[in-house]
C-alpha atoms as a PDB file:
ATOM      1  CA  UNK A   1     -38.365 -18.586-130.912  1.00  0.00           C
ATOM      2  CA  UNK A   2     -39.582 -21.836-131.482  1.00  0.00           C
ATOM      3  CA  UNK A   3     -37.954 -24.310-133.881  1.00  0.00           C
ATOM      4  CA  UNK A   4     -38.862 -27.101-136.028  1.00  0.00           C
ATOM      5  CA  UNK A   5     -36.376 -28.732-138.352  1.00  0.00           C
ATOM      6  CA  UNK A   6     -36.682 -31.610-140.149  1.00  0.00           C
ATOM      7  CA  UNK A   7     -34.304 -33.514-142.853  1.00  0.00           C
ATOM      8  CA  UNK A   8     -34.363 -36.347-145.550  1.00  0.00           C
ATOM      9  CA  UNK A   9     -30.911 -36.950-145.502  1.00  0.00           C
ATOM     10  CA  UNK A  10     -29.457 -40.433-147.772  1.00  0.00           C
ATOM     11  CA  UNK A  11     -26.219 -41.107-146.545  1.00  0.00           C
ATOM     12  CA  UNK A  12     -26.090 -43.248-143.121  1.00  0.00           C
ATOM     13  CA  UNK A  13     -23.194 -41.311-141.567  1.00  0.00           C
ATOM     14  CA  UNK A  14     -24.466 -37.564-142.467  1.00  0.00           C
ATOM     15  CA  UNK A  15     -28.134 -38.486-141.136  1.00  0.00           C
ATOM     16  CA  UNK A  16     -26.164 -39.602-137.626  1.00  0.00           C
ATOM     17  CA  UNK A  17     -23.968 -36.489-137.468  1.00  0.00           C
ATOM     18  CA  UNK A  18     -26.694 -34.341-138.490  1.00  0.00           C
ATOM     19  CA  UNK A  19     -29.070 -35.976-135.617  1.00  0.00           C
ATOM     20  CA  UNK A  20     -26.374 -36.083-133.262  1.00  0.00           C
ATOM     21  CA  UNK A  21     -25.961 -32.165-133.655  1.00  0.00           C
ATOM     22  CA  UNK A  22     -29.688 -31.738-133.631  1.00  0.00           C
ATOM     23  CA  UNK A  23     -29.948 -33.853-130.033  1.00  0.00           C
ATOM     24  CA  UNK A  24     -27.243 -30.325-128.598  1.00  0.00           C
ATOM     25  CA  UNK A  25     -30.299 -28.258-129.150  1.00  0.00           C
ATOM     26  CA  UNK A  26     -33.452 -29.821-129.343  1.00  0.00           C
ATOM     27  CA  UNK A  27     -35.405 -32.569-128.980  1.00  0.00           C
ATOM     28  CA  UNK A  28     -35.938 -35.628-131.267  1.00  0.00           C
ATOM     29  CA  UNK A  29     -40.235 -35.730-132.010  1.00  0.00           C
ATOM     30  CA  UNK A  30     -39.840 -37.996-134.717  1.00  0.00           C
ATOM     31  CA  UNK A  31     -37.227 -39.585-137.002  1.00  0.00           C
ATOM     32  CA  UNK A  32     -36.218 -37.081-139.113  1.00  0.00           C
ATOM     33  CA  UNK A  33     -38.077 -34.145-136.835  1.00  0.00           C
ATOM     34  CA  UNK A  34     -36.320 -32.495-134.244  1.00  0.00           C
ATOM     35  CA  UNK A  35     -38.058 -29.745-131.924  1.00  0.00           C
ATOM     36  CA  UNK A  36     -36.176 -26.759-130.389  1.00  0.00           C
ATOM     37  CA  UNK A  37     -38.300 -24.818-127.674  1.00  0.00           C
ATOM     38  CA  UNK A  38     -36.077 -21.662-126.907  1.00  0.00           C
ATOM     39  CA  UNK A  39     -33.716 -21.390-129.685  1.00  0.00           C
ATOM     40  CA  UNK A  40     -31.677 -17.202-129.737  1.00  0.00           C
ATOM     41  CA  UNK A  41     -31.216 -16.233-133.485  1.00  0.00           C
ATOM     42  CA  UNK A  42     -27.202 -16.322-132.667  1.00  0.00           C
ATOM     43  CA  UNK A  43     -27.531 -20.134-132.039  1.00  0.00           C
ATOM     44  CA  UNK A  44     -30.187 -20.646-134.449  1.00  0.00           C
ATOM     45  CA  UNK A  45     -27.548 -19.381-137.135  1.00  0.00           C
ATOM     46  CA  UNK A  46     -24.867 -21.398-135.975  1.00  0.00           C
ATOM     47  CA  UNK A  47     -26.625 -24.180-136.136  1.00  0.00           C
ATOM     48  CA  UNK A  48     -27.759 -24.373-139.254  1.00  0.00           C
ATOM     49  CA  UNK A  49     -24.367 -23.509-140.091  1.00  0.00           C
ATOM     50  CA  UNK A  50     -23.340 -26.807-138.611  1.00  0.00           C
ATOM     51  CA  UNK A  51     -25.964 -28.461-140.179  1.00  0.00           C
ATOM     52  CA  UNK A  52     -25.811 -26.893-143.658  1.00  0.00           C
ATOM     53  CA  UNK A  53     -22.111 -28.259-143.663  1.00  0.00           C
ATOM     54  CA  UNK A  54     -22.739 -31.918-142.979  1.00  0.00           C
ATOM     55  CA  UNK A  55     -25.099 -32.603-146.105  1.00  0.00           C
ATOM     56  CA  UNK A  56     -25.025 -32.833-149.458  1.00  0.00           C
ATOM     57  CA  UNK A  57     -27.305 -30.120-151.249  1.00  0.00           C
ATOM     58  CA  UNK A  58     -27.454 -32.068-154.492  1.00  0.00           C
ATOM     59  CA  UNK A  59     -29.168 -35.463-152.477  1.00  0.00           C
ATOM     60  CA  UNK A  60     -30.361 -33.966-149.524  1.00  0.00           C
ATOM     61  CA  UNK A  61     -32.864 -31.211-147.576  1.00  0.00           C
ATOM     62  CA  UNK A  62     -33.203 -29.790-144.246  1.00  0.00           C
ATOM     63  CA  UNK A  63     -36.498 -27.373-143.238  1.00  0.00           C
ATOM     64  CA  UNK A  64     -36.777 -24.885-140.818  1.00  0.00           C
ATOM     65  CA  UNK A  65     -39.702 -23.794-139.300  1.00  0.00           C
ATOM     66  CA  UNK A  66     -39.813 -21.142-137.129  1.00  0.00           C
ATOM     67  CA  UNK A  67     -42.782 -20.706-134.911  1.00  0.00           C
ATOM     68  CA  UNK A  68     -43.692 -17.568-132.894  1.00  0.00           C
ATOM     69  CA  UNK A  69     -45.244 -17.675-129.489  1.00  0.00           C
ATOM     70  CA  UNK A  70     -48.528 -17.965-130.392  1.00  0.00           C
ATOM     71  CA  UNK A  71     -48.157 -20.274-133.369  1.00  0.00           C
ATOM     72  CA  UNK A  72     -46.054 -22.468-131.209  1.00  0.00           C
ATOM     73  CA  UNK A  73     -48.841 -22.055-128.571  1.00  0.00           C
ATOM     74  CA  UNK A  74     -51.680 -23.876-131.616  1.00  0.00           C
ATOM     75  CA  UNK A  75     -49.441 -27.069-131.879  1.00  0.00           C
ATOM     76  CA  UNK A  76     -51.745 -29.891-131.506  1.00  0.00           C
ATOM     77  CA  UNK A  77     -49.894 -33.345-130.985  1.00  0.00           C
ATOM     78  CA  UNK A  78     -51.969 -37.235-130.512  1.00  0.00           C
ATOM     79  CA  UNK A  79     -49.837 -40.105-130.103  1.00  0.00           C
ATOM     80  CA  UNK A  80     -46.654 -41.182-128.159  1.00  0.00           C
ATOM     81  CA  UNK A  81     -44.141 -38.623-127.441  1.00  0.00           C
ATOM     82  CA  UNK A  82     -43.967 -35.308-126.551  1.00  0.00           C
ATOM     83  CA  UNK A  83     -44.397 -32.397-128.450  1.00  0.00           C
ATOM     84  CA  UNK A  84     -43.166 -28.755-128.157  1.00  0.00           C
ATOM     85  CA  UNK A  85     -45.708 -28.399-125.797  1.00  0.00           C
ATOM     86  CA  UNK A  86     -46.677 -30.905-123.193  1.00  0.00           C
ATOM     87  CA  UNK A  87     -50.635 -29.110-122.910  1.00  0.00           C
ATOM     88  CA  UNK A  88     -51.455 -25.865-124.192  1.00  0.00           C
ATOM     89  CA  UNK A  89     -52.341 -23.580-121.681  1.00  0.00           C
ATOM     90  CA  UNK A  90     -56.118 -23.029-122.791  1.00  0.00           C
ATOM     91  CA  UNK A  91     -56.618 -26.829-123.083  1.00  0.00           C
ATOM     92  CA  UNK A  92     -60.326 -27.513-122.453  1.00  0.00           C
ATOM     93  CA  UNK A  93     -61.871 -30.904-122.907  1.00  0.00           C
ATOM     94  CA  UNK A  94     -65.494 -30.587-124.039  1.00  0.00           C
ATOM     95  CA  UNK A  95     -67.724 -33.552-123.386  1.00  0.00           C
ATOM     96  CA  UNK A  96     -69.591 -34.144-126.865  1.00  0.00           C
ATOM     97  CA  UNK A  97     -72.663 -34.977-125.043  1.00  0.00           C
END
């Protein structure tokens, strides 16, 4: 399953530990957006875990989105950086003209 999870997060240190996690199982697309390609419920759940216990629920959020292999597949990404996925496999450039 493929993840996305992004946070506002106020305090300095929580944000780092809470990226620093995030960097163990996926891959920074952004900021505060974080990209996991192949992520087993099991370590999806302890994750979160992890996550859920470094922030403070009164100040800040963290969203999960999880993405199913065709959803994942619709992605479209412009600009620097990767995204979850480097081309789609149907990618077709179609000359306007």
């Amino acid at each position: 399953m493929h993840t996305l999870i992004s946070f506002d997060i106020t305090d300095d240190r929580s944000r780092y530990r809470v990226a620093k996690r995030l960097l163990d199982d996926a891959r920074r697309v952004q900021k505060s957006v974080f990209e996991a390609t192949v992520l087993r419920r099991a370590a999806y759940l302890r994750l979160r875990s992890d996550l859920e216990g470094r922030i403070d629920p009164e100040t800040d959020s963290l969203r999960y989105y999880r993405l199913c292999g065709a959803c994942a597949r619709r992605i479209e990404h412009v600009g620097a950086g990767v995204g979850l996925l480097e081309v789609p496999p149907a990618f077709e450039i179609i000359d306007g003209e």
